[in-house]
PDB file of N, CA and C in Angstrom:
ATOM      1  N   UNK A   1     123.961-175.119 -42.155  1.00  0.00           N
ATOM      2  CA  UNK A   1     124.632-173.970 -42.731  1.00  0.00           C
ATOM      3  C   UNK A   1     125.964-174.402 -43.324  1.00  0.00           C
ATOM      4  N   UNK A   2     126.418-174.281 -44.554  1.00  0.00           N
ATOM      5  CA  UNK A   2     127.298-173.915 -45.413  1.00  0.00           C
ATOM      6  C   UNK A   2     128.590-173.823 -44.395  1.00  0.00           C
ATOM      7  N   UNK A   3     129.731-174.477 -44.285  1.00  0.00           N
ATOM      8  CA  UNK A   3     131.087-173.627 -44.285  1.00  0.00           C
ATOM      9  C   UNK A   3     131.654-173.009 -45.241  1.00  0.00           C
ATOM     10  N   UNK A   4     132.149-171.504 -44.575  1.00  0.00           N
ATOM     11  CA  UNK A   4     132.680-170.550 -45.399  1.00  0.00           C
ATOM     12  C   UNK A   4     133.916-171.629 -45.942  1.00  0.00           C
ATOM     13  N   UNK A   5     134.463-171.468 -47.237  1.00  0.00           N
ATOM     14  CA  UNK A   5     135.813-171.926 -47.683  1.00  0.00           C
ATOM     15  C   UNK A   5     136.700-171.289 -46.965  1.00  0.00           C
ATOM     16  N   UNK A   6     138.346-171.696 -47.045  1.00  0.00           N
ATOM     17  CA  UNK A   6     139.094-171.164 -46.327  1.00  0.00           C
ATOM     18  C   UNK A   6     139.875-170.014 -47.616  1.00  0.00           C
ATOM     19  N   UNK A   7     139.274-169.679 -48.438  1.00  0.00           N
ATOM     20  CA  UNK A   7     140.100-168.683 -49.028  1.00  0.00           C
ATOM     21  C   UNK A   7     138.885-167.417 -48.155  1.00  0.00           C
ATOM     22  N   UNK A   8     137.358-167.605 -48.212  1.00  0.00           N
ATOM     23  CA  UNK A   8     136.602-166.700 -47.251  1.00  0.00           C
ATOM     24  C   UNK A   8     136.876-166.248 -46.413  1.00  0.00           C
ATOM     25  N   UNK A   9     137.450-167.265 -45.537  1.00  0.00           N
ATOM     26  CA  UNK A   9     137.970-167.188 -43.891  1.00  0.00           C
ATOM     27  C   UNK A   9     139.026-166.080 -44.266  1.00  0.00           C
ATOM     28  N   UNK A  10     140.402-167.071 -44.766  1.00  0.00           N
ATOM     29  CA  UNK A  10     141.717-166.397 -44.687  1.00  0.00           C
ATOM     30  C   UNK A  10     141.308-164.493 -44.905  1.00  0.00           C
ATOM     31  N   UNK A  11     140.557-164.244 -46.392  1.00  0.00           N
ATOM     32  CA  UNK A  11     140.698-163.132 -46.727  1.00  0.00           C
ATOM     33  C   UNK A  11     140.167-162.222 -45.305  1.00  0.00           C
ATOM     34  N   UNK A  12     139.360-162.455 -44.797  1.00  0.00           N
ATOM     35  CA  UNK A  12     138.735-161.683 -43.176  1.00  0.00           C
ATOM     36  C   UNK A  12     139.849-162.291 -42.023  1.00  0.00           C
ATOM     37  N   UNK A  13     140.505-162.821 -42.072  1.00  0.00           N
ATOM     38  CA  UNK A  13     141.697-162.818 -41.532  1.00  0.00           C
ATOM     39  C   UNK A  13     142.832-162.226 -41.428  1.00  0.00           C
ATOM     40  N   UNK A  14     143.191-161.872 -42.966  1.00  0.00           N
ATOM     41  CA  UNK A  14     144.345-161.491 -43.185  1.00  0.00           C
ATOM     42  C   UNK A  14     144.663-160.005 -42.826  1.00  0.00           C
ATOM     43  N   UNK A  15     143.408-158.742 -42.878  1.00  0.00           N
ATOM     44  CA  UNK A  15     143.899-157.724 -43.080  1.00  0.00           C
ATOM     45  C   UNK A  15     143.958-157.527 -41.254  1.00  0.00           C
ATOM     46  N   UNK A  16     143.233-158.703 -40.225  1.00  0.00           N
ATOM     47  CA  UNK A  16     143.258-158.181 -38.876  1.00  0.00           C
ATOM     48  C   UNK A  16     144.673-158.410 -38.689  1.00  0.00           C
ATOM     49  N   UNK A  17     145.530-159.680 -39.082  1.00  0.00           N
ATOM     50  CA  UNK A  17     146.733-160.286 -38.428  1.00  0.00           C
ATOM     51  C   UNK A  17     147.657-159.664 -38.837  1.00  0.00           C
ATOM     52  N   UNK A  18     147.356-158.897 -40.502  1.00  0.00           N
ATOM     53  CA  UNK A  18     148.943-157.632 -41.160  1.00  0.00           C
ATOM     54  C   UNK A  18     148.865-156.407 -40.144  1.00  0.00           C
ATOM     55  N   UNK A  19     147.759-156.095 -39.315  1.00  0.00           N
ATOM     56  CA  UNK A  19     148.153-155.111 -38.240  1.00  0.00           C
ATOM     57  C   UNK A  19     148.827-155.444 -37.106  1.00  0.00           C
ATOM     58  N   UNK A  20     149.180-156.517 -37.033  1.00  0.00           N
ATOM     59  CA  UNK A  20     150.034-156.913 -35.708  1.00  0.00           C
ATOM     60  C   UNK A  20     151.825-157.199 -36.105  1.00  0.00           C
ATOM     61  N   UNK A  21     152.011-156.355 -35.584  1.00  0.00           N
ATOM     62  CA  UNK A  21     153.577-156.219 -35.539  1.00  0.00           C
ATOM     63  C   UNK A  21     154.416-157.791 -35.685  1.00  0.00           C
ATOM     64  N   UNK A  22     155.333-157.751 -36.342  1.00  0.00           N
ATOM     65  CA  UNK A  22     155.962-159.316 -36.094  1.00  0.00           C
ATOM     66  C   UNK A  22     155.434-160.520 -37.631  1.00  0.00           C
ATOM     67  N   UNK A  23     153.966-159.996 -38.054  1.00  0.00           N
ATOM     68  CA  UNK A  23     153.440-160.989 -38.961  1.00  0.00           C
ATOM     69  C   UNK A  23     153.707-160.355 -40.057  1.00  0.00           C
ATOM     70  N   UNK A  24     154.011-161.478 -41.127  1.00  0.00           N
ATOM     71  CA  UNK A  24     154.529-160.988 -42.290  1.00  0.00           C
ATOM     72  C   UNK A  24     153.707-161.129 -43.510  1.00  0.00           C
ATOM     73  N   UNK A  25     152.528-162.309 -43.140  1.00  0.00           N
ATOM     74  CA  UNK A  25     152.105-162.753 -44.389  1.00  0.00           C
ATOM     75  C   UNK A  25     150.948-163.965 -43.697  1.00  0.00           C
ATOM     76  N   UNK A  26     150.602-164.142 -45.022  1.00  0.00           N
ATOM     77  CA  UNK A  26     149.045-165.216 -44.918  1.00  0.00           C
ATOM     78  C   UNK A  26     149.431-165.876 -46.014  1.00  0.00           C
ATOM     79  N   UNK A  27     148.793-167.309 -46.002  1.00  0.00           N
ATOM     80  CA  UNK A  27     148.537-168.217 -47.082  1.00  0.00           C
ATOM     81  C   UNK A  27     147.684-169.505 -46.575  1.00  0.00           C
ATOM     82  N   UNK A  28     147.039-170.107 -48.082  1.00  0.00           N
ATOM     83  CA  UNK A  28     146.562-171.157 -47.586  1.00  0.00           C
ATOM     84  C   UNK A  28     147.244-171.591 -47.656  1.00  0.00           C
ATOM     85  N   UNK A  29     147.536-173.241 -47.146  1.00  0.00           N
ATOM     86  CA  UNK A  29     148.530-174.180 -47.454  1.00  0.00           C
ATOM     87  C   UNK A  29     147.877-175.487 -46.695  1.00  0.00           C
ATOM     88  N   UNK A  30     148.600-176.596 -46.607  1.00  0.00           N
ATOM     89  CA  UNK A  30     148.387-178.086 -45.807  1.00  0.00           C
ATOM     90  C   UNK A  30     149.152-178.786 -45.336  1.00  0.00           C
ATOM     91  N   UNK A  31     148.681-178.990 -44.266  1.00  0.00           N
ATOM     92  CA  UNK A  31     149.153-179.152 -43.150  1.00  0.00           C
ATOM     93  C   UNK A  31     148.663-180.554 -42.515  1.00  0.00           C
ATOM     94  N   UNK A  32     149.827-181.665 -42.912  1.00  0.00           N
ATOM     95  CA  UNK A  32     149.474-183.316 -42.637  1.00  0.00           C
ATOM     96  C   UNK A  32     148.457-183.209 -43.636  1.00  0.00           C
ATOM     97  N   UNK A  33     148.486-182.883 -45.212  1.00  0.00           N
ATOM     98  CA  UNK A  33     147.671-183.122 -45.968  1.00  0.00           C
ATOM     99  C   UNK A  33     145.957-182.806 -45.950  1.00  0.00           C
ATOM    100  N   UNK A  34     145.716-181.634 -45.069  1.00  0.00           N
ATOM    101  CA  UNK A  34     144.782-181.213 -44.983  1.00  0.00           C
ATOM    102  C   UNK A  34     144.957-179.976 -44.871  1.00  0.00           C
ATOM    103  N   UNK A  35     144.145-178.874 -45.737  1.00  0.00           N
ATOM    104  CA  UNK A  35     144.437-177.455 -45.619  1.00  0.00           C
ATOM    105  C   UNK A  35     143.991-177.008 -44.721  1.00  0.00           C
ATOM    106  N   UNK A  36     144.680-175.803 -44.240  1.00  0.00           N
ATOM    107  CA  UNK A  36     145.093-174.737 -43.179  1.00  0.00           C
ATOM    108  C   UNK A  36     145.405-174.035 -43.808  1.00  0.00           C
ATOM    109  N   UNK A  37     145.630-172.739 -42.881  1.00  0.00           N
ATOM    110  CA  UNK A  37     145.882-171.431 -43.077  1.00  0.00           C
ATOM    111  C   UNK A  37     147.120-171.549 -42.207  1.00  0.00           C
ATOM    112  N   UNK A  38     148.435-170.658 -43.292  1.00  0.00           N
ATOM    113  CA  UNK A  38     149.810-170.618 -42.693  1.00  0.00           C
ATOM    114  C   UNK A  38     150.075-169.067 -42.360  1.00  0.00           C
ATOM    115  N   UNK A  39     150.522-168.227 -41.364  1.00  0.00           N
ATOM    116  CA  UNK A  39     150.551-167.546 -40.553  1.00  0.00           C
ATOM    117  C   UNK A  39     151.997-167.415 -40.875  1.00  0.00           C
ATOM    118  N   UNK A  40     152.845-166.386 -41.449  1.00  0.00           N
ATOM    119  CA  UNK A  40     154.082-166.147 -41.280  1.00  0.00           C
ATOM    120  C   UNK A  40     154.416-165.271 -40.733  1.00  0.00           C
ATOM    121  N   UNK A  41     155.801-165.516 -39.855  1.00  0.00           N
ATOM    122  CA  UNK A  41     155.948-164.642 -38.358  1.00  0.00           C
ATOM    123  C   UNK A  41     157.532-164.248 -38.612  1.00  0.00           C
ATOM    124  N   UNK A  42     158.191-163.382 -38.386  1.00  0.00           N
ATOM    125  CA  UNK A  42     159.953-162.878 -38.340  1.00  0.00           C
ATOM    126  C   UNK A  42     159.893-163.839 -37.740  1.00  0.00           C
ATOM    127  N   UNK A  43     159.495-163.740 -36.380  1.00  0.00           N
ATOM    128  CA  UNK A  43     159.965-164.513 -35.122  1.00  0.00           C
ATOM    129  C   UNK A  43     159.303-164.767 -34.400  1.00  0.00           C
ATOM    130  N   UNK A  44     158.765-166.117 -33.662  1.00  0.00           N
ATOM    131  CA  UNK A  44     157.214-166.318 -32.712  1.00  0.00           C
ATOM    132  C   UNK A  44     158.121-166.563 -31.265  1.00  0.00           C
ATOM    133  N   UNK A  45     157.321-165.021 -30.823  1.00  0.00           N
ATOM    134  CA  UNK A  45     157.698-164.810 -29.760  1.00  0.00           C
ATOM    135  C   UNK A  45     155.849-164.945 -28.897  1.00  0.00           C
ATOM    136  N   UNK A  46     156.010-164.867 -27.851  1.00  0.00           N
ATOM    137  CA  UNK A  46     155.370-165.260 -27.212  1.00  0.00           C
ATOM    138  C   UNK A  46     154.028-164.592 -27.255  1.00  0.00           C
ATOM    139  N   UNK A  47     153.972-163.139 -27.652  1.00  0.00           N
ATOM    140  CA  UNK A  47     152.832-161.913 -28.022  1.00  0.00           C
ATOM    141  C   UNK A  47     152.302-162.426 -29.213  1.00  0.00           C
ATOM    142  N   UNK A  48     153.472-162.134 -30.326  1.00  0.00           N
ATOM    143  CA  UNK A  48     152.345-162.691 -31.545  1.00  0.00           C
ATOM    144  C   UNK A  48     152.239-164.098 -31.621  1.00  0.00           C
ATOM    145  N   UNK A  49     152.445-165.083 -30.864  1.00  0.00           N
ATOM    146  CA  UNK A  49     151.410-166.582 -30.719  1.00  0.00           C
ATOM    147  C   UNK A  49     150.359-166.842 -30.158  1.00  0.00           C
ATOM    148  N   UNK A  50     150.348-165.369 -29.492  1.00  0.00           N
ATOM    149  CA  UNK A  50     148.638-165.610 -28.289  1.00  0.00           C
ATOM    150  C   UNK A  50     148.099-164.507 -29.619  1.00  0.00           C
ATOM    151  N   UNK A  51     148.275-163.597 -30.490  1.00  0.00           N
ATOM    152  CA  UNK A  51     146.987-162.877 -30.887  1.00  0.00           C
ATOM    153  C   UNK A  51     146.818-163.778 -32.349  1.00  0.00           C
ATOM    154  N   UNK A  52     147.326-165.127 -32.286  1.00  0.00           N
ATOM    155  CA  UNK A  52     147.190-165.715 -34.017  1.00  0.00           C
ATOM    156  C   UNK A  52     146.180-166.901 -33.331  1.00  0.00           C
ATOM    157  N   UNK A  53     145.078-167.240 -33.810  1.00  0.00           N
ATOM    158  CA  UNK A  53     144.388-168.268 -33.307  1.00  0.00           C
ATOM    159  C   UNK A  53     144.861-169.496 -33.401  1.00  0.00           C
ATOM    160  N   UNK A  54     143.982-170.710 -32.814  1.00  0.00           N
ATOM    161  CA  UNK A  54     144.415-171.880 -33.362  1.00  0.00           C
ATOM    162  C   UNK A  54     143.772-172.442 -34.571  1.00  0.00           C
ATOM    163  N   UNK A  55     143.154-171.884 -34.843  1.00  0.00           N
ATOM    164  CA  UNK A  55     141.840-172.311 -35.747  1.00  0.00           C
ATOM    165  C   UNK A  55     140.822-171.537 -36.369  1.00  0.00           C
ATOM    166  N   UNK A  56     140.291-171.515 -37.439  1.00  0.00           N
ATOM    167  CA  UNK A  56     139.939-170.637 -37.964  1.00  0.00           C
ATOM    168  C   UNK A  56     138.509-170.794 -38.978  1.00  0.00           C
ATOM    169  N   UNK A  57     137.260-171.037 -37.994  1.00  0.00           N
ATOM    170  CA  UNK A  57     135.911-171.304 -38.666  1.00  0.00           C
ATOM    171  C   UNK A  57     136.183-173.318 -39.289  1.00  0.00           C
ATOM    172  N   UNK A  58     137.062-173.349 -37.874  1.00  0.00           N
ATOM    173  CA  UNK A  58     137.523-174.839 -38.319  1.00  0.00           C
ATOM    174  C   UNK A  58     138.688-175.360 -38.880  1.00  0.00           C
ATOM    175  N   UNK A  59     139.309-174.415 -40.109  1.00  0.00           N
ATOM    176  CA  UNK A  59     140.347-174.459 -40.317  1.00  0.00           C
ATOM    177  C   UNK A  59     141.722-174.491 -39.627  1.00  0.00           C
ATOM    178  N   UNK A  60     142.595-175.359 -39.053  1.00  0.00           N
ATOM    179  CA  UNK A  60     143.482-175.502 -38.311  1.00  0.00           C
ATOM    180  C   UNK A  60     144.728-174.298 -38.493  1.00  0.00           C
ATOM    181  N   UNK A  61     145.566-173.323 -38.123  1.00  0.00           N
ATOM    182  CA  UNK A  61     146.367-172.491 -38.339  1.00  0.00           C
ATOM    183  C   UNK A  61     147.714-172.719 -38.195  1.00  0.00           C
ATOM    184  N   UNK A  62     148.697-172.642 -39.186  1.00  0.00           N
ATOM    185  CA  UNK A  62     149.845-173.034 -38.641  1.00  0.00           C
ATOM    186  C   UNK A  62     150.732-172.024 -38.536  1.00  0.00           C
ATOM    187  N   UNK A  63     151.872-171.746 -37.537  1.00  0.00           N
ATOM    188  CA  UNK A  63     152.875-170.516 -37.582  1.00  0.00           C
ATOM    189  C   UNK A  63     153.892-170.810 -38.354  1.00  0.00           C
ATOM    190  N   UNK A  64     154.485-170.135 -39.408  1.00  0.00           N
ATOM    191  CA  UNK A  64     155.323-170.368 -39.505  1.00  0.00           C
ATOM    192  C   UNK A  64     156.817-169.188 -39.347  1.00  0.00           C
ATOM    193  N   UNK A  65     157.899-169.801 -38.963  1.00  0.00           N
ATOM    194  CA  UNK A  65     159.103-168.630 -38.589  1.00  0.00           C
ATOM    195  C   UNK A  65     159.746-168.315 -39.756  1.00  0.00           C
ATOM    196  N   UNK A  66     159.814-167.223 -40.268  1.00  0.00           N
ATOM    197  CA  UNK A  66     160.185-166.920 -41.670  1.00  0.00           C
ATOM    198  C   UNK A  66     161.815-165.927 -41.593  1.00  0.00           C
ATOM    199  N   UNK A  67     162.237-165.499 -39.977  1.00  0.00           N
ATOM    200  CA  UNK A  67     163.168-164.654 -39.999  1.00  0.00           C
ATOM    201  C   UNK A  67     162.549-162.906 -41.005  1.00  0.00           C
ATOM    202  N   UNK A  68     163.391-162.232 -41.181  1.00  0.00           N
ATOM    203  CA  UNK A  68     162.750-160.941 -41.618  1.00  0.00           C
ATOM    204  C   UNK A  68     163.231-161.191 -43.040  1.00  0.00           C
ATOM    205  N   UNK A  69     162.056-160.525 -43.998  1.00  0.00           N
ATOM    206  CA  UNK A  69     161.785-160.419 -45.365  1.00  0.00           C
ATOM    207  C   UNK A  69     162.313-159.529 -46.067  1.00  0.00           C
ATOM    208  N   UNK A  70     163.027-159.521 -46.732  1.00  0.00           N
ATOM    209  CA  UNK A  70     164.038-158.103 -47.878  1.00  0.00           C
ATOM    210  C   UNK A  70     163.411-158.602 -49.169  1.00  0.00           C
ATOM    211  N   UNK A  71     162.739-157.759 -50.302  1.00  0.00           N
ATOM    212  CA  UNK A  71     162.693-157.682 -51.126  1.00  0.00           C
ATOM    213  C   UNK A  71     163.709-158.221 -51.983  1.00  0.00           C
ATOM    214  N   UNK A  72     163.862-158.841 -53.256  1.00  0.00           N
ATOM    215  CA  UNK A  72     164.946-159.590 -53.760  1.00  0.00           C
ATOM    216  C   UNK A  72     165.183-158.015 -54.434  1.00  0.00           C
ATOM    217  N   UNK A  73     166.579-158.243 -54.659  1.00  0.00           N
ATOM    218  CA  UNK A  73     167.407-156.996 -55.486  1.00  0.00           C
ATOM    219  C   UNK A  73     168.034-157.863 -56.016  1.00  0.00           C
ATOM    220  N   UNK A  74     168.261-157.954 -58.220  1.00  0.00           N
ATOM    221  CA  UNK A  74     168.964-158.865 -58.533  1.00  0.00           C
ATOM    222  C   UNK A  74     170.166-157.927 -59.286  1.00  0.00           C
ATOM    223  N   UNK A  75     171.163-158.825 -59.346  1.00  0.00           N
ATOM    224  CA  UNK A  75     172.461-158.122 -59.161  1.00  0.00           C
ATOM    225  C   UNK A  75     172.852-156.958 -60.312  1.00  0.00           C
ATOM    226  N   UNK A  76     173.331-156.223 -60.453  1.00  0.00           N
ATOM    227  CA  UNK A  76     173.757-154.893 -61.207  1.00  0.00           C
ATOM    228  C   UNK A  76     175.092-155.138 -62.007  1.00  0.00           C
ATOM    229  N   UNK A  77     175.002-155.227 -63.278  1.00  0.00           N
ATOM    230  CA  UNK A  77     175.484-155.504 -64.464  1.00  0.00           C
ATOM    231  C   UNK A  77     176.657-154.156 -64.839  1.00  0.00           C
TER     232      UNK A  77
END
């Protein structure tokens, strides 16, 4: 059997992990030059590191700490 690609995976990933409080975002990316799926977090606290897997249909997952996200506002003329 076929492995799903990881844009397959991620997309059935992404809409479970945007319901958990704390996560900000999904992407593919690579990780030691092999792609993964990157996991962006405000802050990895100990709750949202146990509901983010390690791995994902094989794909390795990485957290990353992003602090909290503001929309850019560019400056007023």
């Amino acid at each position: 059997m076929q492995q799903r690609s990881i844009r397959e995976a991620l997309e059935d990933l992404t809409d479970h992990l945007m319901s958990i409080p704390g996560i900000l975002g999904t992407a593919e990316g690579l990780c030691d030059g092999t792609p993964c799926i990157k996991v962006f977090v405000s802050r990895k606290t100990a709750a949202v590191l146990k509901a983010i897997p390690a791995s994902v249909e094989g794909y390795p997952v990485s957290v990353e700490e992003t602090g909290e996200l503001r929309p850019f506002a560019p400056p007023r003329r």
